[in-house]
PDB file of N, CA and C in Angstrom:
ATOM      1  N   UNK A   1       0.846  -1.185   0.000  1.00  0.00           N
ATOM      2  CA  UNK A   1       0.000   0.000   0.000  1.00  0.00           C
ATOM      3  C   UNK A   1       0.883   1.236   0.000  1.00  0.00           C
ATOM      4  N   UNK A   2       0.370   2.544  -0.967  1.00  0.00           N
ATOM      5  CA  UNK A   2       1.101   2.973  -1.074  1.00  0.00           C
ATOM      6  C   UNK A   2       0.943   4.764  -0.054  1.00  0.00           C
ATOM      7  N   UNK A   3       2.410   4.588   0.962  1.00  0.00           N
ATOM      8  CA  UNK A   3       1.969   5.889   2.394  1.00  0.00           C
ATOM      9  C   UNK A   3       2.867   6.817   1.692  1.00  0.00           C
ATOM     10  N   UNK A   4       2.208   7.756   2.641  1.00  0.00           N
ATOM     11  CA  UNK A   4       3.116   9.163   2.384  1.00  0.00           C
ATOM     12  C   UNK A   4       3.896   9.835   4.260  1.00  0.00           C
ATOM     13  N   UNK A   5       4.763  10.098   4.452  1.00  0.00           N
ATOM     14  CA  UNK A   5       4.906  10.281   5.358  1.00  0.00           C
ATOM     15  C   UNK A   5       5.871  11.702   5.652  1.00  0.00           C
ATOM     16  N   UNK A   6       4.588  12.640   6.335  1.00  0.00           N
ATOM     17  CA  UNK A   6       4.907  13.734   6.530  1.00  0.00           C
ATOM     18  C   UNK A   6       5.800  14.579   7.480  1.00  0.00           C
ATOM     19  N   UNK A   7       6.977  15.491   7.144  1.00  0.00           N
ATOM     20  CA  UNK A   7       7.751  15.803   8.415  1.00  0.00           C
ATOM     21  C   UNK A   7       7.994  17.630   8.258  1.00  0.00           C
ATOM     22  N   UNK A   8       8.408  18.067   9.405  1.00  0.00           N
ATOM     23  CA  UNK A   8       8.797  19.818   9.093  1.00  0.00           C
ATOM     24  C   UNK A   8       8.052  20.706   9.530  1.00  0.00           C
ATOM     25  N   UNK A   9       6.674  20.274   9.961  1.00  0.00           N
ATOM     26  CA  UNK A   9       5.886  21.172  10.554  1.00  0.00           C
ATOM     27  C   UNK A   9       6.396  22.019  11.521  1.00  0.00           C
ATOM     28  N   UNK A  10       5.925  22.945  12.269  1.00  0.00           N
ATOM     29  CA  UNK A  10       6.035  23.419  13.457  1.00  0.00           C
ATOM     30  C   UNK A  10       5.594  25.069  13.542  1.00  0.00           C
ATOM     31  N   UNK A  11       6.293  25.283  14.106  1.00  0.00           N
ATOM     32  CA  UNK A  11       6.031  27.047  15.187  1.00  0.00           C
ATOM     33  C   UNK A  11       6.839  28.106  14.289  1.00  0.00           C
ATOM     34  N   UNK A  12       7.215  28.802  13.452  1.00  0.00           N
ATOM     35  CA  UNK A  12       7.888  29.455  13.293  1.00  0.00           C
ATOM     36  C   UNK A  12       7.732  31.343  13.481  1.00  0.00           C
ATOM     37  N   UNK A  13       8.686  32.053  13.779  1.00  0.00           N
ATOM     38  CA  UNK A  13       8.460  33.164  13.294  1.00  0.00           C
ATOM     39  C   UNK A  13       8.086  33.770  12.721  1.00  0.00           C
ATOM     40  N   UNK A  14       7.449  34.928  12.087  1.00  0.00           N
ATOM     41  CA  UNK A  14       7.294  35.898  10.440  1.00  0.00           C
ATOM     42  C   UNK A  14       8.680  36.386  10.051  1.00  0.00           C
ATOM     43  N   UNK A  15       8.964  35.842   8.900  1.00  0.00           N
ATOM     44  CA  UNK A  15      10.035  36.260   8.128  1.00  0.00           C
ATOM     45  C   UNK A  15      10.975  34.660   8.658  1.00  0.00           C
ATOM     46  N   UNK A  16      11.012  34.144   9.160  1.00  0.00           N
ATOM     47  CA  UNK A  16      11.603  32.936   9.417  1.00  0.00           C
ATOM     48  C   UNK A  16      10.923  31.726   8.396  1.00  0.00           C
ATOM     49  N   UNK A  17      11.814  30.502   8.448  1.00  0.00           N
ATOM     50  CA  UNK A  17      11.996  29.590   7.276  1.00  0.00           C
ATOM     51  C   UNK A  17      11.562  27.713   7.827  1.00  0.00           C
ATOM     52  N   UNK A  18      11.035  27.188   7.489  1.00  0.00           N
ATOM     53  CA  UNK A  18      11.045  25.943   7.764  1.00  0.00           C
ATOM     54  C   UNK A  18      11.055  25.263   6.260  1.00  0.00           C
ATOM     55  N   UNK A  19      11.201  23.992   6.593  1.00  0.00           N
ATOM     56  CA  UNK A  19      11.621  22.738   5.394  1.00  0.00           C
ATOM     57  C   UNK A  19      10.754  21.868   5.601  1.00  0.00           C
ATOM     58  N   UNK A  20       9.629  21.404   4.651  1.00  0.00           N
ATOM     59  CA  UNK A  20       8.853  19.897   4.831  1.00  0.00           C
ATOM     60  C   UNK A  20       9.283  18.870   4.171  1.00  0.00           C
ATOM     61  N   UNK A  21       9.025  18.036   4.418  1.00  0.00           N
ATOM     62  CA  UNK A  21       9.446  16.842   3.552  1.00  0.00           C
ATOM     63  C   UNK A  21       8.455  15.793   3.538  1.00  0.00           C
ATOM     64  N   UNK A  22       8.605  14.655   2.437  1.00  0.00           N
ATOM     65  CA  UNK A  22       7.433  13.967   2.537  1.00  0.00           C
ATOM     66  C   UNK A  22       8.109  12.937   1.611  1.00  0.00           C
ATOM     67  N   UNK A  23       8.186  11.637   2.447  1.00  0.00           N
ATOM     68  CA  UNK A  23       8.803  10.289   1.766  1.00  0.00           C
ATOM     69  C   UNK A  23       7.400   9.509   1.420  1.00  0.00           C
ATOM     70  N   UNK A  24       7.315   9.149   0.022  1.00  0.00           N
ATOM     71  CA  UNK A  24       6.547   8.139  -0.698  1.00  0.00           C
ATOM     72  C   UNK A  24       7.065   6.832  -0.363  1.00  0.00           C
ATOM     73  N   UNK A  25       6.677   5.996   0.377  1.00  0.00           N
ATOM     74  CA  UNK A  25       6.485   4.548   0.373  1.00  0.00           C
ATOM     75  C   UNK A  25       5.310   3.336  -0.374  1.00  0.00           C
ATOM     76  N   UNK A  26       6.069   2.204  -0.784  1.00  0.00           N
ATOM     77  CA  UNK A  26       5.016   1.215  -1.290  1.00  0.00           C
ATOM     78  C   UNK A  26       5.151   0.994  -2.701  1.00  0.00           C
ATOM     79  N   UNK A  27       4.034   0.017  -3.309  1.00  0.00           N
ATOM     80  CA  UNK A  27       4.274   0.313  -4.633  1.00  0.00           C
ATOM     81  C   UNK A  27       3.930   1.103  -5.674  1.00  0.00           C
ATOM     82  N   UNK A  28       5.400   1.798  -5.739  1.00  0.00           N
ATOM     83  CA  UNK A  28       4.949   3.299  -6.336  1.00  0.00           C
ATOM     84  C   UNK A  28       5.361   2.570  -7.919  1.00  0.00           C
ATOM     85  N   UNK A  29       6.451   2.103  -8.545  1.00  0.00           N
ATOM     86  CA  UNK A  29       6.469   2.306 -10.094  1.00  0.00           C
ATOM     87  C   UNK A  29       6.691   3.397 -10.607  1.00  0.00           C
ATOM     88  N   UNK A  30       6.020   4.426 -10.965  1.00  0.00           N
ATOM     89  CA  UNK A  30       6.756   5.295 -11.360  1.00  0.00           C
ATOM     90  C   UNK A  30       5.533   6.831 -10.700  1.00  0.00           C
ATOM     91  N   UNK A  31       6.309   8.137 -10.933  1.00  0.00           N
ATOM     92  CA  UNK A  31       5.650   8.539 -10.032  1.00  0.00           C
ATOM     93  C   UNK A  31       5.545  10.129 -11.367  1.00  0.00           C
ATOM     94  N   UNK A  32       4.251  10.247 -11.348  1.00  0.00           N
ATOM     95  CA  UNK A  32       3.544  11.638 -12.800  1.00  0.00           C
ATOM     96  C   UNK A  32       4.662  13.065 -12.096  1.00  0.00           C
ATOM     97  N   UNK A  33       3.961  13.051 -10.654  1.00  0.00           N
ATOM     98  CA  UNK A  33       4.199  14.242  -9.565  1.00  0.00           C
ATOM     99  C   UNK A  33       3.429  14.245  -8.512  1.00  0.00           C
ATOM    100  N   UNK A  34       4.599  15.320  -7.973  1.00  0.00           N
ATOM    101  CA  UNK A  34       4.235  15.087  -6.465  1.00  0.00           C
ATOM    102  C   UNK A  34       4.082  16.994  -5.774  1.00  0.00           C
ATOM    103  N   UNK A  35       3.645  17.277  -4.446  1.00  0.00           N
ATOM    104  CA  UNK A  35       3.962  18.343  -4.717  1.00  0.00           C
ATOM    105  C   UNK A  35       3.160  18.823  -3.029  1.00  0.00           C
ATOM    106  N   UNK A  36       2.809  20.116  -3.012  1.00  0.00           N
ATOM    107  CA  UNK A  36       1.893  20.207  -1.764  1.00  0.00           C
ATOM    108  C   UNK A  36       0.949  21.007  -1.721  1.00  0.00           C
ATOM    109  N   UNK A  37       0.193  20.857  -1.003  1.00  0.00           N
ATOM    110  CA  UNK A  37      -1.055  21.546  -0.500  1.00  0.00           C
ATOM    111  C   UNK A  37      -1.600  22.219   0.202  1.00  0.00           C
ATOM    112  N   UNK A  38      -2.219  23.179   0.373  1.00  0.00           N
ATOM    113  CA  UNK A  38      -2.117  24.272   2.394  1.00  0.00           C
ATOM    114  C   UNK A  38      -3.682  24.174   2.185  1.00  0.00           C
ATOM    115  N   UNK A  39      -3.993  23.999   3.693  1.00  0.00           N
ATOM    116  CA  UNK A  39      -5.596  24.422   3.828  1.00  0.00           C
ATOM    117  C   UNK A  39      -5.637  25.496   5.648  1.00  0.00           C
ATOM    118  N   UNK A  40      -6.268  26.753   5.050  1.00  0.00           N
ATOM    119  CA  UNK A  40      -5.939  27.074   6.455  1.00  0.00           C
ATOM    120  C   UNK A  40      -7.364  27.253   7.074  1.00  0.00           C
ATOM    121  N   UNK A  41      -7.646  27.380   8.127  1.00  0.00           N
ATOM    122  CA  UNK A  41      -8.754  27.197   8.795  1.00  0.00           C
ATOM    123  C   UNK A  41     -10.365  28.177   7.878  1.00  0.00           C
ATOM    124  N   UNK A  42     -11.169  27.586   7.170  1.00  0.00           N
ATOM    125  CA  UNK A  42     -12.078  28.227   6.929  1.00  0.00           C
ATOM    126  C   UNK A  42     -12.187  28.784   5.371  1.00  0.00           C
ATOM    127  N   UNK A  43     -10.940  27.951   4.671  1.00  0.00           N
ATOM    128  CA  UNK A  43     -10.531  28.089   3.441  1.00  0.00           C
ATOM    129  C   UNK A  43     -10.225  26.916   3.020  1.00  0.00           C
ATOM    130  N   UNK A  44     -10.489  26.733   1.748  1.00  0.00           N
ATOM    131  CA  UNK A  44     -10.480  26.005   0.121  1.00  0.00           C
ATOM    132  C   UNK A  44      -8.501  25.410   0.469  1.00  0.00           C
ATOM    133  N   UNK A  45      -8.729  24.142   0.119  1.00  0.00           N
ATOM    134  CA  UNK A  45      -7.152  23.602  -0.183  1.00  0.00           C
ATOM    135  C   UNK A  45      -6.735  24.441  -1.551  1.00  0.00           C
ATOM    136  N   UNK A  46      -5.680  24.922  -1.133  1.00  0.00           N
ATOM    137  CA  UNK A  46      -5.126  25.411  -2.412  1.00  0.00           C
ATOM    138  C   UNK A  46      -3.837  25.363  -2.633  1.00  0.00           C
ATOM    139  N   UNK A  47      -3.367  25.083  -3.929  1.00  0.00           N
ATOM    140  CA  UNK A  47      -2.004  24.766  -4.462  1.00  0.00           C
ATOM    141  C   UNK A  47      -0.859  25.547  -3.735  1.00  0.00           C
ATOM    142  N   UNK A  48       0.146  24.628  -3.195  1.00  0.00           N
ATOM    143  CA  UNK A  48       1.618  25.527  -2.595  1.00  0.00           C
ATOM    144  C   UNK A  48       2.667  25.337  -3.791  1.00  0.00           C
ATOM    145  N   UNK A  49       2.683  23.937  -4.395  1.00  0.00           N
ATOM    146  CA  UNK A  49       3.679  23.822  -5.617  1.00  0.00           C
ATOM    147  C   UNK A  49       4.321  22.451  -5.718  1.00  0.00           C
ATOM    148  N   UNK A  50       3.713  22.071  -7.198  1.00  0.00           N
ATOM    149  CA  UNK A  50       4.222  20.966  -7.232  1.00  0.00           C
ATOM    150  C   UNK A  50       5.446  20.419  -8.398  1.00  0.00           C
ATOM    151  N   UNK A  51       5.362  19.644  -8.262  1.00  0.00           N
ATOM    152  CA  UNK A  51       7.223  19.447  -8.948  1.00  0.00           C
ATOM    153  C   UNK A  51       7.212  17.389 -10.123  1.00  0.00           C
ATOM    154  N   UNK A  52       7.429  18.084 -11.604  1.00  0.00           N
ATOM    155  CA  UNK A  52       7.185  16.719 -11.787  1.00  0.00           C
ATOM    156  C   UNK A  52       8.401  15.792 -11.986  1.00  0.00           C
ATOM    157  N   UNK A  53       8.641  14.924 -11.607  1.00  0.00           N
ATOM    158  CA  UNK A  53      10.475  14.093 -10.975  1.00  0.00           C
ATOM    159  C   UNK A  53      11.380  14.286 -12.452  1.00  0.00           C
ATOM    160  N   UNK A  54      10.576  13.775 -13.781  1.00  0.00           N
ATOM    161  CA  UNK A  54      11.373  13.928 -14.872  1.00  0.00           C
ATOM    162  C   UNK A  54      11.406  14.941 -15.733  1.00  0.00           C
ATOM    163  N   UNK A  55      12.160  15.733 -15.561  1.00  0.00           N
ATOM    164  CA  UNK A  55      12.665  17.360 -15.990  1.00  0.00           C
ATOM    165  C   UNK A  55      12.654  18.201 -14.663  1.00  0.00           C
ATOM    166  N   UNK A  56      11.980  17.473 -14.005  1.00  0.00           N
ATOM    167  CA  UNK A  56      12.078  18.319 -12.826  1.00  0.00           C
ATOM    168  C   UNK A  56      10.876  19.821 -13.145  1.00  0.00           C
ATOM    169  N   UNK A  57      10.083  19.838 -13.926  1.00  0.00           N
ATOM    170  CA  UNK A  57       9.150  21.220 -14.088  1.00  0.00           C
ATOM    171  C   UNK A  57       8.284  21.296 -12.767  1.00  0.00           C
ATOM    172  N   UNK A  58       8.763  22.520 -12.368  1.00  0.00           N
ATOM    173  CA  UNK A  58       7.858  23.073 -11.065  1.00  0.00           C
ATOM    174  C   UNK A  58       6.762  24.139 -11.343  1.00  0.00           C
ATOM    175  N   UNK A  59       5.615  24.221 -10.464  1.00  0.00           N
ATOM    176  CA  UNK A  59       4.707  24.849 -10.592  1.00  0.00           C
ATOM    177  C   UNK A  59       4.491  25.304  -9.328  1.00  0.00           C
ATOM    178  N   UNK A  60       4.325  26.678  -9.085  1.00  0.00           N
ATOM    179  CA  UNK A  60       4.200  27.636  -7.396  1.00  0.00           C
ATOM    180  C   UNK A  60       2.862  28.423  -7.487  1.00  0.00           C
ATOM    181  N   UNK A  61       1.770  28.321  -6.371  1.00  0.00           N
ATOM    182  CA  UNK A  61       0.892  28.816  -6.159  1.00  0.00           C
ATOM    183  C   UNK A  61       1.462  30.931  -6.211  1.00  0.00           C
ATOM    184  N   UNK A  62       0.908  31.362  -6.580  1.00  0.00           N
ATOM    185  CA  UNK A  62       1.090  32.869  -6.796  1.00  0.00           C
ATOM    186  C   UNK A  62       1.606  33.554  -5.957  1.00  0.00           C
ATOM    187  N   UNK A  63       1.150  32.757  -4.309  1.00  0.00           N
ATOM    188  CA  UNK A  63       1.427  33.609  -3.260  1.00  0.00           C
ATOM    189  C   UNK A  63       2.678  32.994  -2.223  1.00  0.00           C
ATOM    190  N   UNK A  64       3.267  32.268  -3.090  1.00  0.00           N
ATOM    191  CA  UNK A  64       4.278  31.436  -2.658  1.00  0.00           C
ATOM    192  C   UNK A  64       5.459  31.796  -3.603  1.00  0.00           C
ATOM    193  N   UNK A  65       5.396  32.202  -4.666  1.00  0.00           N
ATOM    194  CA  UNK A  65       6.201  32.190  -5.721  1.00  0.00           C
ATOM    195  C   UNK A  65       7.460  33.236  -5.136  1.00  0.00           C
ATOM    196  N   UNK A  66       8.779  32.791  -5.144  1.00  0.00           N
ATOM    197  CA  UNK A  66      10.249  33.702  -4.941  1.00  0.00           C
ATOM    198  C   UNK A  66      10.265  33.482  -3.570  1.00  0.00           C
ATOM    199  N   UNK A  67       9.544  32.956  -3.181  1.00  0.00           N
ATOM    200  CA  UNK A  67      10.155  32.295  -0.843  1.00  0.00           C
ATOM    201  C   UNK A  67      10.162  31.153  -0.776  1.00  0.00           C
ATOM    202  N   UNK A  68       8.860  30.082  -1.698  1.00  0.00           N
ATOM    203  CA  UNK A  68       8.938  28.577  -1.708  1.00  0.00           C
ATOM    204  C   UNK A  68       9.503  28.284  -2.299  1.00  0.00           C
ATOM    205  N   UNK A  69      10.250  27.248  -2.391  1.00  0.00           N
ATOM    206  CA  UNK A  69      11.264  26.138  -3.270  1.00  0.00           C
ATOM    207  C   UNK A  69      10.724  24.699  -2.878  1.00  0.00           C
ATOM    208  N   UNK A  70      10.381  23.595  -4.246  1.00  0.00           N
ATOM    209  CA  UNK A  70      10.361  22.883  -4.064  1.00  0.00           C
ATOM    210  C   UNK A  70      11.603  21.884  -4.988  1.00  0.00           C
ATOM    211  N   UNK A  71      11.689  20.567  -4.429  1.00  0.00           N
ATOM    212  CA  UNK A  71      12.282  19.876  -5.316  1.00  0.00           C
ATOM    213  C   UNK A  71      12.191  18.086  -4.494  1.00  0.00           C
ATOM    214  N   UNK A  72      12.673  17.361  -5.675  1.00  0.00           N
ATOM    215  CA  UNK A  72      12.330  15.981  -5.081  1.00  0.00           C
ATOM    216  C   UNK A  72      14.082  15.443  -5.310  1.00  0.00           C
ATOM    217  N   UNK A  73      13.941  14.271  -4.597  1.00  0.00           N
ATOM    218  CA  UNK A  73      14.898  13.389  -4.436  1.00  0.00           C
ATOM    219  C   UNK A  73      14.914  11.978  -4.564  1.00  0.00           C
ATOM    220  N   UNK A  74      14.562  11.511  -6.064  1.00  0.00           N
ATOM    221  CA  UNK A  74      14.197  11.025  -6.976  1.00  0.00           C
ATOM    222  C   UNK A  74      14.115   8.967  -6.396  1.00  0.00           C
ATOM    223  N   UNK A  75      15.378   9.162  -5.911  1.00  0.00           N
ATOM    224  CA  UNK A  75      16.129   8.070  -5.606  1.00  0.00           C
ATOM    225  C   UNK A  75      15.099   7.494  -4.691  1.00  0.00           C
ATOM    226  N   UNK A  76      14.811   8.539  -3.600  1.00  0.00           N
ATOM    227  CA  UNK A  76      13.958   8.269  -2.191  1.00  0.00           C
ATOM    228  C   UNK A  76      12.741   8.339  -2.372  1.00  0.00           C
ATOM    229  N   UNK A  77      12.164   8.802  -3.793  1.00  0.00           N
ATOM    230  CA  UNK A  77      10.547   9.263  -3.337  1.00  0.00           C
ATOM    231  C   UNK A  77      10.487  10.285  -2.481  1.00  0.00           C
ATOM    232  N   UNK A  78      11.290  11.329  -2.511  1.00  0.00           N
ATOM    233  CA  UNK A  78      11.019  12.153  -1.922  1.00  0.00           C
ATOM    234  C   UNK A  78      10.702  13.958  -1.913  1.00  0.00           C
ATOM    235  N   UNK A  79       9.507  14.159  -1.387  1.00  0.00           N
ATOM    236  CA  UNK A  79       9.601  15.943  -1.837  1.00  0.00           C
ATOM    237  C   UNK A  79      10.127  16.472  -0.773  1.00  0.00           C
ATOM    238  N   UNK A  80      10.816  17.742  -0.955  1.00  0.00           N
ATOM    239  CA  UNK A  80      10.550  18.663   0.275  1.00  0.00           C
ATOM    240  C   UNK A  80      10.057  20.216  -0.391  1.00  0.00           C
ATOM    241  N   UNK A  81       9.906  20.755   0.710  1.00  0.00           N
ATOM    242  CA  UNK A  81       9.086  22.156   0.428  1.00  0.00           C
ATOM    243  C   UNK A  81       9.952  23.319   1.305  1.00  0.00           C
ATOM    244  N   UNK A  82      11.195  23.730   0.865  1.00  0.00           N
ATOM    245  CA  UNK A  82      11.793  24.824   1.690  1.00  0.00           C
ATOM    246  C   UNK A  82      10.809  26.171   1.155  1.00  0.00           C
ATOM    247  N   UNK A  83      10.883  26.924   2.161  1.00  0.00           N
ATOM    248  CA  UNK A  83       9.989  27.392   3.156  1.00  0.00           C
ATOM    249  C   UNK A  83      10.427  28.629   3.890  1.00  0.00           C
ATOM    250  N   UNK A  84      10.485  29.995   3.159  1.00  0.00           N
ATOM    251  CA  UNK A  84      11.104  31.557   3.556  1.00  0.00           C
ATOM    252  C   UNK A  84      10.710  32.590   3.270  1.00  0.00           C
ATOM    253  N   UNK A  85      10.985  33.068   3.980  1.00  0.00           N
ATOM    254  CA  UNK A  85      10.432  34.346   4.663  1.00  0.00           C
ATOM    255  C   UNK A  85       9.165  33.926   4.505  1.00  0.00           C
ATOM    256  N   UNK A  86       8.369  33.427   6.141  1.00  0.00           N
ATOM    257  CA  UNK A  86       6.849  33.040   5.849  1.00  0.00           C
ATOM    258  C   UNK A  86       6.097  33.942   6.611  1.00  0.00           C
ATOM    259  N   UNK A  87       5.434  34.071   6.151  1.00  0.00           N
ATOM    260  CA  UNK A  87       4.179  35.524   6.431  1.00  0.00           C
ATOM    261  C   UNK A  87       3.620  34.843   7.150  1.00  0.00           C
ATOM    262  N   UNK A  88       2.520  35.274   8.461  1.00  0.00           N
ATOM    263  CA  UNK A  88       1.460  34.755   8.510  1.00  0.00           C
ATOM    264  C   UNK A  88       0.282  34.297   8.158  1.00  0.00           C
ATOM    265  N   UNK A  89       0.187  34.490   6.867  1.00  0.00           N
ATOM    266  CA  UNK A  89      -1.200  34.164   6.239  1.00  0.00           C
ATOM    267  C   UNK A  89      -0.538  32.741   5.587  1.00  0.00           C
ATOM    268  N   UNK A  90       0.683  32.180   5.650  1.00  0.00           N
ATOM    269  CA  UNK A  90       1.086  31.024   5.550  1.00  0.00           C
ATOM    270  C   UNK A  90       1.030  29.983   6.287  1.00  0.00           C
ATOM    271  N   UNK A  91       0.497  30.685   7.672  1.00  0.00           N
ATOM    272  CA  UNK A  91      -0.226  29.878   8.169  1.00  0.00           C
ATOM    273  C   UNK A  91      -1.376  28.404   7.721  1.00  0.00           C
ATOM    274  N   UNK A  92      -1.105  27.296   7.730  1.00  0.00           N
ATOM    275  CA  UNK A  92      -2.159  26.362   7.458  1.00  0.00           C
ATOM    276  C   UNK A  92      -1.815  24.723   7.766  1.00  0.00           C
ATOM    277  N   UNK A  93      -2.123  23.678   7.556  1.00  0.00           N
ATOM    278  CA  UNK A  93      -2.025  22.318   7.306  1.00  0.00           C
ATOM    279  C   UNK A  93      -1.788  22.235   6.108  1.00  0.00           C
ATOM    280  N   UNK A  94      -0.572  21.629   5.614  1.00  0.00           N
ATOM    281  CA  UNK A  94       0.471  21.344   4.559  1.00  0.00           C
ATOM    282  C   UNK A  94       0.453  20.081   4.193  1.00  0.00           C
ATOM    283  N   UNK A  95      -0.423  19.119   3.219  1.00  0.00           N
ATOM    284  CA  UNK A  95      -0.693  18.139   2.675  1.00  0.00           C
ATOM    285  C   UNK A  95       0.370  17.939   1.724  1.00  0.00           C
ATOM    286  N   UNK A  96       0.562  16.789   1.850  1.00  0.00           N
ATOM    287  CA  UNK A  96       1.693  16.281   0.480  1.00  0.00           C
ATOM    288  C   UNK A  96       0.260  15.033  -0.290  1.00  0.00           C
ATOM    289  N   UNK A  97       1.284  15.645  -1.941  1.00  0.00           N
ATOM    290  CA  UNK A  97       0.271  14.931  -2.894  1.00  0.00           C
ATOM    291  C   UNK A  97       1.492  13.989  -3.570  1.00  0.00           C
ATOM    292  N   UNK A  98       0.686  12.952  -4.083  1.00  0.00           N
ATOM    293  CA  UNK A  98       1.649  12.098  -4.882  1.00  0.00           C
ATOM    294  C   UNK A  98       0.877  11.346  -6.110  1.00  0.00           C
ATOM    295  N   UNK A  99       0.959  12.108  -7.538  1.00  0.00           N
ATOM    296  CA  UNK A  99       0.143  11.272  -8.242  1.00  0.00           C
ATOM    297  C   UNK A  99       0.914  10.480  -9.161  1.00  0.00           C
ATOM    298  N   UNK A 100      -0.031   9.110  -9.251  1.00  0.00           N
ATOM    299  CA  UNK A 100       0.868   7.779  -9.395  1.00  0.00           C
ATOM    300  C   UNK A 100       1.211   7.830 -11.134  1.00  0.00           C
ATOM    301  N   UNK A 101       2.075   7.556 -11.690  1.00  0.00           N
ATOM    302  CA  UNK A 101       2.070   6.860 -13.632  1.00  0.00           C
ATOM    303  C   UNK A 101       1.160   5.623 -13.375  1.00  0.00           C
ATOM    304  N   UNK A 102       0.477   5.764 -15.134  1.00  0.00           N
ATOM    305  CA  UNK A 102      -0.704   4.939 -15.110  1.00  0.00           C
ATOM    306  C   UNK A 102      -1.807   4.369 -14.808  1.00  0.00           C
ATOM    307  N   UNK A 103      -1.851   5.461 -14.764  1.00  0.00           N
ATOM    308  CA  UNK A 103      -3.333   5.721 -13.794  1.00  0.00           C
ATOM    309  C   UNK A 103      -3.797   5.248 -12.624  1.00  0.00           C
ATOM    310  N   UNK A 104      -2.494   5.320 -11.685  1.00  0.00           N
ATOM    311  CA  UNK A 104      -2.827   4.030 -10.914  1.00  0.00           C
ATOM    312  C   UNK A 104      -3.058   5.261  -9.367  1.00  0.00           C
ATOM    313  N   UNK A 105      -3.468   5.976  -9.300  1.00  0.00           N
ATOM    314  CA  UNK A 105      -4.273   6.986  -8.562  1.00  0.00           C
ATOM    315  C   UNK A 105      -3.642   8.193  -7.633  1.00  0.00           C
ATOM    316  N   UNK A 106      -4.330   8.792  -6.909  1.00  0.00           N
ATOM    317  CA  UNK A 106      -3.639  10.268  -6.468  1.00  0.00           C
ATOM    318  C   UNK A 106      -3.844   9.675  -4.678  1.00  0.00           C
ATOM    319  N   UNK A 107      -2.553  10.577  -4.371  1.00  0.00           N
ATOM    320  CA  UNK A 107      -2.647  10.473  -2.763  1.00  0.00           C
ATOM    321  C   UNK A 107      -2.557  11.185  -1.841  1.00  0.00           C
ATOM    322  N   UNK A 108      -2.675  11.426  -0.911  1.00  0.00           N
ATOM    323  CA  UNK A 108      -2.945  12.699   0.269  1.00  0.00           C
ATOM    324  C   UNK A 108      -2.111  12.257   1.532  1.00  0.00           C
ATOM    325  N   UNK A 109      -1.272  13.176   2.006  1.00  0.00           N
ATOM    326  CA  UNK A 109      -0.433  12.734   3.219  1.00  0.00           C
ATOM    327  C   UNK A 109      -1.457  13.195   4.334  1.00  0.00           C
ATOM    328  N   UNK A 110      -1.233  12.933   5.869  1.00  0.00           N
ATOM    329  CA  UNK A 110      -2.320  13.270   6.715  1.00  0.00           C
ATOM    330  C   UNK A 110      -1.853  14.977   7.016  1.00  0.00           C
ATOM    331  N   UNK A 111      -1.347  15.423   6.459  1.00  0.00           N
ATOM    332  CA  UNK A 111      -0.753  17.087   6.838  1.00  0.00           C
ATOM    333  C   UNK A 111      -0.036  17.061   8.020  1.00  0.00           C
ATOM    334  N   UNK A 112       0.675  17.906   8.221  1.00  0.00           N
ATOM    335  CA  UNK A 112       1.262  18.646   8.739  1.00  0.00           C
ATOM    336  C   UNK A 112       1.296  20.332   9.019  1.00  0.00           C
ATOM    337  N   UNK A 113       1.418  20.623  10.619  1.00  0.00           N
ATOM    338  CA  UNK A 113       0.624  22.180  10.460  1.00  0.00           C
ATOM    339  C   UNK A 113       1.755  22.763  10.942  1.00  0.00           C
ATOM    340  N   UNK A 114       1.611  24.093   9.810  1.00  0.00           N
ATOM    341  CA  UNK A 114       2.724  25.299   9.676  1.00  0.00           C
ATOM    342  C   UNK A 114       1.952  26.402  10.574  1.00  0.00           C
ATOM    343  N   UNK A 115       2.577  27.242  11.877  1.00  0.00           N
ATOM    344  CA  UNK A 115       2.197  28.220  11.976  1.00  0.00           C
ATOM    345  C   UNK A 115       3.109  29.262  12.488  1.00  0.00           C
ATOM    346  N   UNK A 116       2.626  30.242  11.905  1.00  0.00           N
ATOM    347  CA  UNK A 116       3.475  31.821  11.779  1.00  0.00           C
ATOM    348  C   UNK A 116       2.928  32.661  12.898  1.00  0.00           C
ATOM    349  N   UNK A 117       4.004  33.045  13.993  1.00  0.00           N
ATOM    350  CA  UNK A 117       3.594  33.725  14.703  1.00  0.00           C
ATOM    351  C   UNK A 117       4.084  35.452  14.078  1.00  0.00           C
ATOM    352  N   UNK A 118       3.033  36.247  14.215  1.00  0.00           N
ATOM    353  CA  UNK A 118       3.813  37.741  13.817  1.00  0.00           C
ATOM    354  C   UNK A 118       4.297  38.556  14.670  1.00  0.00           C
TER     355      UNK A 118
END
């Protein structure tokens, strides 16, 4: 079965930096992309940025774009999501996605929660 297992959360400052990460386990085969997700209290999940393993093409939600960096580590199944200068409205629960090659389906990590004190 195929897990996702989420790490990096925590407490941070405004204008301070954290790193998530998120190891794909199971049978993966090959993997479309992977990437993450924020939902903050009382709001719509919406795109943080996802990353596809071969070419490496990344895609950044608007309000993330020039502080988030993502990238994977191909070998491991793995994403991470560095994470700077974070505002408080970056505040949220940080889902990792992983969608499978061949249609073989999409997945949701249990989140992890980012919060920005100002």
């Amino acid at each position: 079965q195929v897990q996702l297992a989420e790490s990096g959360g925590g407490l941070v400052q405004a204008g301070g930096s954290l790193r998530l990460s998120c190891a794909a386990s199971g049978p993966i085969l090959r993997i479309d992309a992977m990437g993450w997700y924020r939902q903050a209290p009382g709001k719509q999940r919406e795109l943080v940025a996802t990353i596809i393993p071969r070419g490496g093409r990344t895609d950044y939600g608007d309000s993330v774009k020039g502080r988030f960096t993502i990238s994977i580590d191909n070998a491991k199944n793995t994403v991470y999501l560095e994470m700077n200068s974070l505002k408080p409205e970056d505040a949220a629960v940080y889902y990792c996605n992983l969608r499978l090659a061949y249609g073989r389906g999409e997945y949701w990590g249990q989140g992890t929660q980012v919060t920005v004190s100002s």
